[in-house]
Structure formats: C-alpha cells, structure tokens
C-alpha atoms as a PDB file:
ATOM      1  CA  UNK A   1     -11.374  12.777  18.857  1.00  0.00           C
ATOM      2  CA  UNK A   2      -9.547  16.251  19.100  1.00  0.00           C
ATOM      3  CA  UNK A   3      -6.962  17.150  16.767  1.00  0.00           C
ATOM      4  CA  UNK A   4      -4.194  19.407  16.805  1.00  0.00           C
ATOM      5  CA  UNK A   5      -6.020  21.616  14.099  1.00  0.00           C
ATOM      6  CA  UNK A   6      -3.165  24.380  13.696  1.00  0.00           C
ATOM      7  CA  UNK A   7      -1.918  23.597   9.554  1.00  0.00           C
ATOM      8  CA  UNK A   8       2.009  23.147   9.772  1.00  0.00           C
ATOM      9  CA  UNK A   9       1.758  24.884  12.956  1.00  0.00           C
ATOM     10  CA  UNK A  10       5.537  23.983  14.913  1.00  0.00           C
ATOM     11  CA  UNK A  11       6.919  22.578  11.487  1.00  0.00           C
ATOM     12  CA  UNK A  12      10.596  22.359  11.488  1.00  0.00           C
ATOM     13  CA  UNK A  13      13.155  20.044   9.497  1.00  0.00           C
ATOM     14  CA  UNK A  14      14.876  17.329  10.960  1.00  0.00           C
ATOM     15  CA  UNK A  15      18.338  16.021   9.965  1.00  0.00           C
ATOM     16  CA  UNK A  16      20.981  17.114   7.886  1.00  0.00           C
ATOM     17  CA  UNK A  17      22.235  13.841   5.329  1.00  0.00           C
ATOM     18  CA  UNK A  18      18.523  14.250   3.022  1.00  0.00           C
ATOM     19  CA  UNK A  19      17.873  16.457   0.289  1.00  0.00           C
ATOM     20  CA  UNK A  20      15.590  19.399   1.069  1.00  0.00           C
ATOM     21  CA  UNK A  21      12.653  18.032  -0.768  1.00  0.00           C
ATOM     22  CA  UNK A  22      12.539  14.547   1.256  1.00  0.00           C
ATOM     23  CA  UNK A  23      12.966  16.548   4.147  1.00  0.00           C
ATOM     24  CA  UNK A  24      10.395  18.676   3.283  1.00  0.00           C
ATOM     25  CA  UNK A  25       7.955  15.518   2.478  1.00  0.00           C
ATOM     26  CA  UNK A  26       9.321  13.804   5.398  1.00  0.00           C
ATOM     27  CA  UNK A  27       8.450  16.722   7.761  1.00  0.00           C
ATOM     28  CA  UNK A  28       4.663  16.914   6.067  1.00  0.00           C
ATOM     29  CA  UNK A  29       4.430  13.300   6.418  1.00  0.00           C
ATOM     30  CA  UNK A  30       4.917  13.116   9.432  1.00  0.00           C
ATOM     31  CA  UNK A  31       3.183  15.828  11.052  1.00  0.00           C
ATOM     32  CA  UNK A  32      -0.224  14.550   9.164  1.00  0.00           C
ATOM     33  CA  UNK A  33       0.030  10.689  10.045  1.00  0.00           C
ATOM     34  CA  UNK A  34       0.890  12.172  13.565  1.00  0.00           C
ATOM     35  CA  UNK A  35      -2.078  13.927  13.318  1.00  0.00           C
ATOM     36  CA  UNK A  36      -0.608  17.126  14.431  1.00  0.00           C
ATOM     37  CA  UNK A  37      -1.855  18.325  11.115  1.00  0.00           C
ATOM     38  CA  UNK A  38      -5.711  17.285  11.563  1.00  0.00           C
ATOM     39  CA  UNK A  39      -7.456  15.860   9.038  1.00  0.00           C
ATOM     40  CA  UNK A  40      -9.081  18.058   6.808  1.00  0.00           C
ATOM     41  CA  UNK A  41      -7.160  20.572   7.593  1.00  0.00           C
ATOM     42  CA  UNK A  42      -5.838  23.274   4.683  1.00  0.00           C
ATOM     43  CA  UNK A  43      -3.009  22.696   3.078  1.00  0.00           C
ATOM     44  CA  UNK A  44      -1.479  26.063   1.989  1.00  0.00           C
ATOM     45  CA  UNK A  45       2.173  25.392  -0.074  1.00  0.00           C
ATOM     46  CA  UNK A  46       3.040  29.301   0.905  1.00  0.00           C
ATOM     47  CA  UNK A  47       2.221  28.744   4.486  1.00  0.00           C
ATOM     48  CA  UNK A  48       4.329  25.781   4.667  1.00  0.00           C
ATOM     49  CA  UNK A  49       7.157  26.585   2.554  1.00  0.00           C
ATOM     50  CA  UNK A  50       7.196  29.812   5.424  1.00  0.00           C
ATOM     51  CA  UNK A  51       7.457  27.710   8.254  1.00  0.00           C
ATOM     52  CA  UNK A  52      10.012  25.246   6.967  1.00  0.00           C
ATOM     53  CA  UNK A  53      11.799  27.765   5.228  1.00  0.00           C
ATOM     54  CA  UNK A  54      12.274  26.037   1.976  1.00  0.00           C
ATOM     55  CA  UNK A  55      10.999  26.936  -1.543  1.00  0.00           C
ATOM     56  CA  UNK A  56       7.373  26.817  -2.961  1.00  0.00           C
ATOM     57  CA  UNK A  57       8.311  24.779  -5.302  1.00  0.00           C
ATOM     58  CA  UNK A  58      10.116  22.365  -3.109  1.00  0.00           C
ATOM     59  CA  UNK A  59       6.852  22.197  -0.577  1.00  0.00           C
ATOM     60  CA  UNK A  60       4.948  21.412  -3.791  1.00  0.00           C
ATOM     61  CA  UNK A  61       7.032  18.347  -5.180  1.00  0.00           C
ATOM     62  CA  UNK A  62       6.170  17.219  -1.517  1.00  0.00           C
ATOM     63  CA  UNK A  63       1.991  17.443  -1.737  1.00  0.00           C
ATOM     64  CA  UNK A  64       2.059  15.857  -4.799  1.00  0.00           C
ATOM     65  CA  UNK A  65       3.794  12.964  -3.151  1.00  0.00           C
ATOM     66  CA  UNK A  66       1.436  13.073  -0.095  1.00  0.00           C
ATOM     67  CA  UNK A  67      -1.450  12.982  -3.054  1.00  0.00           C
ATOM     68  CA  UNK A  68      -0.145   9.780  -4.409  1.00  0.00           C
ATOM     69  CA  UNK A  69      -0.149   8.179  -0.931  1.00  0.00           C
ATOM     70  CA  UNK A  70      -3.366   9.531  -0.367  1.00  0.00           C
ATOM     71  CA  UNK A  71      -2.820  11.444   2.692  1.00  0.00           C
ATOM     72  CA  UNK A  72      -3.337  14.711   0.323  1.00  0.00           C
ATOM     73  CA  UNK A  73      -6.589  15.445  -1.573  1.00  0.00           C
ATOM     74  CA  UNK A  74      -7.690  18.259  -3.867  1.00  0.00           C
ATOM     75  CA  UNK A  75     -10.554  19.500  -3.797  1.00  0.00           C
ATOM     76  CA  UNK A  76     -13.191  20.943  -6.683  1.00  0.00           C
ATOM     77  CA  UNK A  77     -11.662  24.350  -6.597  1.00  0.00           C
ATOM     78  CA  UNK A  78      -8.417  23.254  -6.497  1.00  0.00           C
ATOM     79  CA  UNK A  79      -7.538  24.066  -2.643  1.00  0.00           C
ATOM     80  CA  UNK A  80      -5.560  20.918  -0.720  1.00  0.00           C
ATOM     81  CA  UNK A  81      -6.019  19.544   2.313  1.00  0.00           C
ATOM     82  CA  UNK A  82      -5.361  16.451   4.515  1.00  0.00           C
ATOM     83  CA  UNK A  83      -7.895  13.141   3.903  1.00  0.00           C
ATOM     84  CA  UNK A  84     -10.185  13.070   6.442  1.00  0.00           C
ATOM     85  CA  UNK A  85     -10.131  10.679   8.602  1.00  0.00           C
ATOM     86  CA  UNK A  86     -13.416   8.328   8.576  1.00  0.00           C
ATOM     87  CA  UNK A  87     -14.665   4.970  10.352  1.00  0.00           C
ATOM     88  CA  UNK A  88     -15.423   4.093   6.818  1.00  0.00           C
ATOM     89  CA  UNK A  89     -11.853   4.273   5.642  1.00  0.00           C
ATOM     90  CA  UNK A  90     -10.472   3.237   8.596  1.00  0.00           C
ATOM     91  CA  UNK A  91     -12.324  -0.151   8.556  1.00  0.00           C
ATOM     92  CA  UNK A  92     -11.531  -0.530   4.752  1.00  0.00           C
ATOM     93  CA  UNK A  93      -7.852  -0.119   5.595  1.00  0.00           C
ATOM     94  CA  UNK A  94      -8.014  -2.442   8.444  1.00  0.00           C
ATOM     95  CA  UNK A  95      -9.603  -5.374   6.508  1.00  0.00           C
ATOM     96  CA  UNK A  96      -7.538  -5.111   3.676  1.00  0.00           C
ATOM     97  CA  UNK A  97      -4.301  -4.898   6.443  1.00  0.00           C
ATOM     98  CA  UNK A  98      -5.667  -7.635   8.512  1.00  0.00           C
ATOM     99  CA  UNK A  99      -5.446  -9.678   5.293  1.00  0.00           C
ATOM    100  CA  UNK A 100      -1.760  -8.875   4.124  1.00  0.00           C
ATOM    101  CA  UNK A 101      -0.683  -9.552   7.715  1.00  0.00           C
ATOM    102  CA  UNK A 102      -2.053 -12.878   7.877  1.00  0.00           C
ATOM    103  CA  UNK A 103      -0.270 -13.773   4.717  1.00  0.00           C
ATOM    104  CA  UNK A 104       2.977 -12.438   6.188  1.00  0.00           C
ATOM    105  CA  UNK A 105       2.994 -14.633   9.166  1.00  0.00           C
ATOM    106  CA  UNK A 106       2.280 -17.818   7.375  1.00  0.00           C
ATOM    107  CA  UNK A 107       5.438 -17.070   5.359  1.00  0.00           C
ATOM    108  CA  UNK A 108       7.607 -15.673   8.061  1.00  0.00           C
ATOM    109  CA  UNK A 109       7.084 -18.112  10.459  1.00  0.00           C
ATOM    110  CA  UNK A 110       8.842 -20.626   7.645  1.00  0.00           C
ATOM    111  CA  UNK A 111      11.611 -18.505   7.051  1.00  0.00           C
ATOM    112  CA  UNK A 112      12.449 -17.311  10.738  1.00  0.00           C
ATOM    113  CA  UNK A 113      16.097 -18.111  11.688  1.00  0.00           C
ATOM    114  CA  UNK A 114      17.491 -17.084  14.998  1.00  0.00           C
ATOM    115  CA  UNK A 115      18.514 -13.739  13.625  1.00  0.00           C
ATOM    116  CA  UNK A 116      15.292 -13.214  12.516  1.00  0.00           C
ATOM    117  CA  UNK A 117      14.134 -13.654  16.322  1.00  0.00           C
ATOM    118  CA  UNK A 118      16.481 -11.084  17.516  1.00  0.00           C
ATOM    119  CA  UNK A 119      15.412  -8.476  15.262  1.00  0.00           C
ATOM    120  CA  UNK A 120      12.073  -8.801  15.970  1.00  0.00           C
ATOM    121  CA  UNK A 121      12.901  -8.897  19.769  1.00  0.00           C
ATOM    122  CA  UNK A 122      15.185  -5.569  18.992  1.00  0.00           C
ATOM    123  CA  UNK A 123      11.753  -4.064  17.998  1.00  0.00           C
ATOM    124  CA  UNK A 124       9.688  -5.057  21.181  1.00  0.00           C
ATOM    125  CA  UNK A 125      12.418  -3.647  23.224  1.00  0.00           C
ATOM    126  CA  UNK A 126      11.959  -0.287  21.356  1.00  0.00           C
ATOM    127  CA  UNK A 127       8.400  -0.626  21.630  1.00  0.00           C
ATOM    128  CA  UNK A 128       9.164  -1.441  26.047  1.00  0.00           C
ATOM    129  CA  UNK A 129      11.464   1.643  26.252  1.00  0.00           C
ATOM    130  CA  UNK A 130       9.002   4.077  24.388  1.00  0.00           C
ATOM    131  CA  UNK A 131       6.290   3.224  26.555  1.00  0.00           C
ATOM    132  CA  UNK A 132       8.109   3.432  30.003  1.00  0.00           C
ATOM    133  CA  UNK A 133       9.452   6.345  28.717  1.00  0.00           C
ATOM    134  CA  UNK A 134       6.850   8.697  26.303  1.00  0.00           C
ATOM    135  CA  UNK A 135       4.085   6.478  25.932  1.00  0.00           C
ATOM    136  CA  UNK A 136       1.516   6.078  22.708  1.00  0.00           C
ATOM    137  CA  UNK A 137       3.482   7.580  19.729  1.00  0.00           C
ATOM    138  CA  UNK A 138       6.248   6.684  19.800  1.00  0.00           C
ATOM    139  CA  UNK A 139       5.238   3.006  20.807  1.00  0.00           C
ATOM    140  CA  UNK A 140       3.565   3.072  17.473  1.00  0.00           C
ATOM    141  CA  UNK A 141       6.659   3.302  16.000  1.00  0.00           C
ATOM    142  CA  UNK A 142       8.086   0.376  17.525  1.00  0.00           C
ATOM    143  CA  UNK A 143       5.362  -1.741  16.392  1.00  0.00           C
ATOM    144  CA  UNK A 144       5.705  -0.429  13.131  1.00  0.00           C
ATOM    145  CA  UNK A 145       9.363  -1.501  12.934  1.00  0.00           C
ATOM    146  CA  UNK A 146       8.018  -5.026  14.435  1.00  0.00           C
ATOM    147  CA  UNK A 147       6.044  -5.423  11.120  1.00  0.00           C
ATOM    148  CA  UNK A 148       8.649  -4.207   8.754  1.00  0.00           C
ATOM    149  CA  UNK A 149      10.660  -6.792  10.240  1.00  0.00           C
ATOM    150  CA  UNK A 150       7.853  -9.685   9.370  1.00  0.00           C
ATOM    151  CA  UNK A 151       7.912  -8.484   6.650  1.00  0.00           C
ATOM    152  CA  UNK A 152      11.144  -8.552   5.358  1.00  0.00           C
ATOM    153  CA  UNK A 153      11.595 -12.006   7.017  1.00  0.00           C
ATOM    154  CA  UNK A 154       8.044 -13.266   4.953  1.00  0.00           C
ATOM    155  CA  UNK A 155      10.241 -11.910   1.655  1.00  0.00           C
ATOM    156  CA  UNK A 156       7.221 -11.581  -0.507  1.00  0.00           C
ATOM    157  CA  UNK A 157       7.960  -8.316  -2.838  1.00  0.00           C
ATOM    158  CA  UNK A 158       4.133  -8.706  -3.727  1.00  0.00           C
ATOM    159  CA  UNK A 159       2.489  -8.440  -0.619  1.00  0.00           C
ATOM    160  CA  UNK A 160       5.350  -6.026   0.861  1.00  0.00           C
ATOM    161  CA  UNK A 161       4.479  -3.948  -2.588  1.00  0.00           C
ATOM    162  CA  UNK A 162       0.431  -3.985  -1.001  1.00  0.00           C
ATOM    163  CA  UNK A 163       2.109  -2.863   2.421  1.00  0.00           C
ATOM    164  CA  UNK A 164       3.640   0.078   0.953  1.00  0.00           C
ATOM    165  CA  UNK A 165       0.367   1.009  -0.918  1.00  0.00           C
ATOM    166  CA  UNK A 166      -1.895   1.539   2.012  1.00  0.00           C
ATOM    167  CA  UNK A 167       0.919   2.154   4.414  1.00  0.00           C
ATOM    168  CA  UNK A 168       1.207   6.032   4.813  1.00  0.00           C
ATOM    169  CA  UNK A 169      -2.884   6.228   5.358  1.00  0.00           C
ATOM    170  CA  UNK A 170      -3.043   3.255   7.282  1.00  0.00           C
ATOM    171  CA  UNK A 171       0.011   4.926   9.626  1.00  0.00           C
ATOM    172  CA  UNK A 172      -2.473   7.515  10.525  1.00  0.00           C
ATOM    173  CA  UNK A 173      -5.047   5.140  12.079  1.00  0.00           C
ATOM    174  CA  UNK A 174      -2.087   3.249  14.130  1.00  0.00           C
ATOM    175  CA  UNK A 175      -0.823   6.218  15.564  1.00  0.00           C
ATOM    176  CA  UNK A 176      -4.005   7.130  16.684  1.00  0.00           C
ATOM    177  CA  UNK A 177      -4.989   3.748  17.664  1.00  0.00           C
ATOM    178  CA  UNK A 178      -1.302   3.366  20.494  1.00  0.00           C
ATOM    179  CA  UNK A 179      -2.404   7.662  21.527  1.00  0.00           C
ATOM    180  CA  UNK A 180      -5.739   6.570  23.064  1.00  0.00           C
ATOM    181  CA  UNK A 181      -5.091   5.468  26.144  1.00  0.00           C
ATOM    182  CA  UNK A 182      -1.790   4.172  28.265  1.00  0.00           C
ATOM    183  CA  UNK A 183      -3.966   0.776  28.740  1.00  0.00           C
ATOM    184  CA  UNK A 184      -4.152   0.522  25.155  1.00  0.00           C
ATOM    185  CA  UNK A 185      -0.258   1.317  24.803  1.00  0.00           C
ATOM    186  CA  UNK A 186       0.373  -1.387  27.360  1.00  0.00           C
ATOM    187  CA  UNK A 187      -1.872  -3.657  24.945  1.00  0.00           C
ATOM    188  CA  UNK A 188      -0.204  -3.096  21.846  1.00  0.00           C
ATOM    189  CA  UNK A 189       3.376  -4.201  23.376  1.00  0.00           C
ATOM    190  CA  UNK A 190       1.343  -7.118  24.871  1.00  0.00           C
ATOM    191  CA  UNK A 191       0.167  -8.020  21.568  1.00  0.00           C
ATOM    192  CA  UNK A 192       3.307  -8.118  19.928  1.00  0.00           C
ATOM    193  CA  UNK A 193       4.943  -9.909  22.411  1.00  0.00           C
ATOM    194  CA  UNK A 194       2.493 -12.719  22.042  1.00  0.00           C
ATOM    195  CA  UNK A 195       2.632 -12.760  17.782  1.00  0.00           C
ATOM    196  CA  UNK A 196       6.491 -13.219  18.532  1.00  0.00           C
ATOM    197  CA  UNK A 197       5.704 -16.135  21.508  1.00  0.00           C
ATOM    198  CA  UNK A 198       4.160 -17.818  18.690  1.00  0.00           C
ATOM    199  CA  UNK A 199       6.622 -17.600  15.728  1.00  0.00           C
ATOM    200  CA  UNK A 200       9.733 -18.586  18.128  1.00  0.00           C
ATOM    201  CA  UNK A 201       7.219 -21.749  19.191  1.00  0.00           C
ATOM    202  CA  UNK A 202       7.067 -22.222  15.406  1.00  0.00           C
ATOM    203  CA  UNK A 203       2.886 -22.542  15.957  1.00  0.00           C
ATOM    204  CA  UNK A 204       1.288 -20.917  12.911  1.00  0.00           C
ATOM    205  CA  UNK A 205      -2.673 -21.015  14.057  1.00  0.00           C
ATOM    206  CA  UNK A 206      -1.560 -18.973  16.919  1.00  0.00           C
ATOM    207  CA  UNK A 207       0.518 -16.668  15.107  1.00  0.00           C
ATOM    208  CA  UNK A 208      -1.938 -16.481  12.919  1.00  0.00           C
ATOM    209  CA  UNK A 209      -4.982 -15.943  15.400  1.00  0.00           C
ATOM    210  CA  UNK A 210      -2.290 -13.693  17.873  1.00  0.00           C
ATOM    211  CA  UNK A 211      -2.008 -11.077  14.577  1.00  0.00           C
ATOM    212  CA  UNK A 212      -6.183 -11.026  14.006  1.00  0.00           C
ATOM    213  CA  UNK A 213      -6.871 -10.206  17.518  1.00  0.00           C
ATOM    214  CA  UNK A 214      -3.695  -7.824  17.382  1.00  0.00           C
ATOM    215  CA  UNK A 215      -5.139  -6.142  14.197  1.00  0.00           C
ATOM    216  CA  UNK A 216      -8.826  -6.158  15.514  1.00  0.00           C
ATOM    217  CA  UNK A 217      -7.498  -4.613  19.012  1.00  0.00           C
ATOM    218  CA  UNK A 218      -5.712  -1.630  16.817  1.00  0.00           C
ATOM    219  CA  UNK A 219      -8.828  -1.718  14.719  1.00  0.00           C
ATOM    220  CA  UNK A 220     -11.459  -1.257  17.745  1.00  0.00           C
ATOM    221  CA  UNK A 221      -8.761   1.698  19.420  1.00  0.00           C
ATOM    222  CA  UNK A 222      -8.742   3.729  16.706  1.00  0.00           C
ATOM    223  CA  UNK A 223     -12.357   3.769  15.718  1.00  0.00           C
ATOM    224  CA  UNK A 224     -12.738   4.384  19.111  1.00  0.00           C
ATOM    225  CA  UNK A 225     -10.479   7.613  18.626  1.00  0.00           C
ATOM    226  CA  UNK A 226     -13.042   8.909  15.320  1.00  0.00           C
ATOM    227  CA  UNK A 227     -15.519   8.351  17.647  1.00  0.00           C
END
C-alpha cells in the first residue's frame, strides 16, 4: 500500500464554531486516520503548528490526545510519530470489533422503532451519494455514521464505551479498507444495505451473520491494502 508520506503536508483548519485546540486535534486526526499522514511518519509539533498556523503549545495538547487514542506513539528518544499500521494490529482490532458489533445488533434489533429505521436508512443514502459521487472515503464515512446509529439504537453505554476505545485506530483500517477499490466501495454499501434488510425483517441470525461477513469483508480489504 502507498501512502501519502508528506507529514502535515496540505494541513489546513476547517470550521469556525470549535476552539483552536479541537480544531487543531480534529485536523491531525483526521489527516492520520485518512492516511494522508502515513503511518510512521514524523510527527514534528513546530512543523505542524507552521502549517496550521496555531501555537506550539496548542499542536501539543493535540498529540497528546492522538497518544491516548493510540494513533500517536513516542518513541525511545522521545521523537513522535504516527502508529504504524500492521496486519497484526489490524486483525487484533478487527476481532475485538467483530465482537462489539455482534453484541450491538442483538440489542438493536430489540429496540428498533420506525425512527430508528429511518436513521439508519438516512445513513445508507449518505453512503449511495458518496459513492456515485467521490467514491471510497467518503463512503467510509457513511458507514461509519450507519454504526453510530446501531449503536445508539443498541443503548449499551458499556459496549459504546469499548467502541470509543478502539475507534480512532480502528478508523484508520476502515478508511483504508472502502479506498481499495470502487468494487469494494460498491460492497461496503451492499453490505450495509443487507445488515439493515435484516433488522427491518426483525431476523437476528441474519443480522447477526449479515454484520460477520460485513466485518470479515472490511477485514480481508484492508489487509489487502498493508499488503
């Protein structure tokens, strides 16, 4: 897989409502789970704090928030730069997400009411529109609203808490999972569409065994993409 391997190269902030320091760590964020900053790549605060025209200081309250996710490392001597991205981790965040997502079907599917349904439709018509439109990316971000959704409908604060753990690293593998190929892009929406088929029939095995092959799909994509 080839990365964009320029650190904070084309870094600019977005919006106008946040504070300076979550639009600082927003900005980082994304550009590393986009993978526009590879991994391993340097991560140099004055550099940064150049290109988005904000403080040292304010760059820095941002790594150390991208440490605590764990897109961030340090390393012996002190320099930072972005996790690297390895089958081994990837597959160790998959299992783990696989898991968590099963759960969260078994307790949407109870709660779903028809509002429910339309969100969760409202996210596969994102997910349609971004890939007739720009394709991979941005159809990851569709599906990642699909599962906040779930989520939120499942109402478990302990298994949403999980979610949140693993989610900024595991972000990184979806994204490059969706940027493959357009067939895979087309897959993903595919996928989706049949998880919801399945909750609005109110059939839990095949919710349940529409997410696994769903997860395994994403799974087998971006491996593919370390490759």
């Amino acid at each position: 897989m080839t990365f964009e391997g320029n650190p904070s190269a084309g870094l600019s902030l977005q919006g106008e409502r946040r504070s300076l320091r979550d639009l600082a760590y927003g900005t980082l964020r994304d550009a590393i789970v986009r993978t526009r900053i590879a991994p391993g790549a340097p991560i140099t605060e004055e550099k940064i704090a150049a290109d988005l025209g904000v403080s040292r200081p304010v760059v820095r309250e941002a790594v150390q928030r991208l440490q605590s996710e764990g897109l961030i490392e340090r390393a012996g001597n002190g320099r930072m730069f972005v996790r690297p991205a390895t089958v081994e981790d990837a597959r160790a965040h998959y299992a783990v997400r696989g898991a968590l997502e099963q759960l969260t079907v078994e307790e949407a599917i109870t709660r779903l009411t028809p509002d429910g349904v339309d969100r969760l439709e409202g996210a596969l018509a994102h997910m349609r529109e971004a890939r007739d439109r720009t394709g991979g990316k941005t159809v990851a971000d569709g599906g990642g609203e699909f599962h906040a959704i779930l989520a939120d409908i499942a109402a478990n604060p302990v298994n949403a808490q999980l979610m949140d753990m693993i989610r900024a690293r595991m972000d990184r593998y979806r994204y490059l999972s969706v940027a493959t190929t357009a067939v895979r892009t087309e897959q993903s929406v595919r996928e989706h569409e049949e998880i919801l088929d399945a909750l609005r029939a109110g059939d839990v095995e095949e919710a349940k065994a529409a997410m696994r092959r769903h997860i395994a799909a994403s799974e087998e994509s971006a491996l593919h993409a370390l490759d």
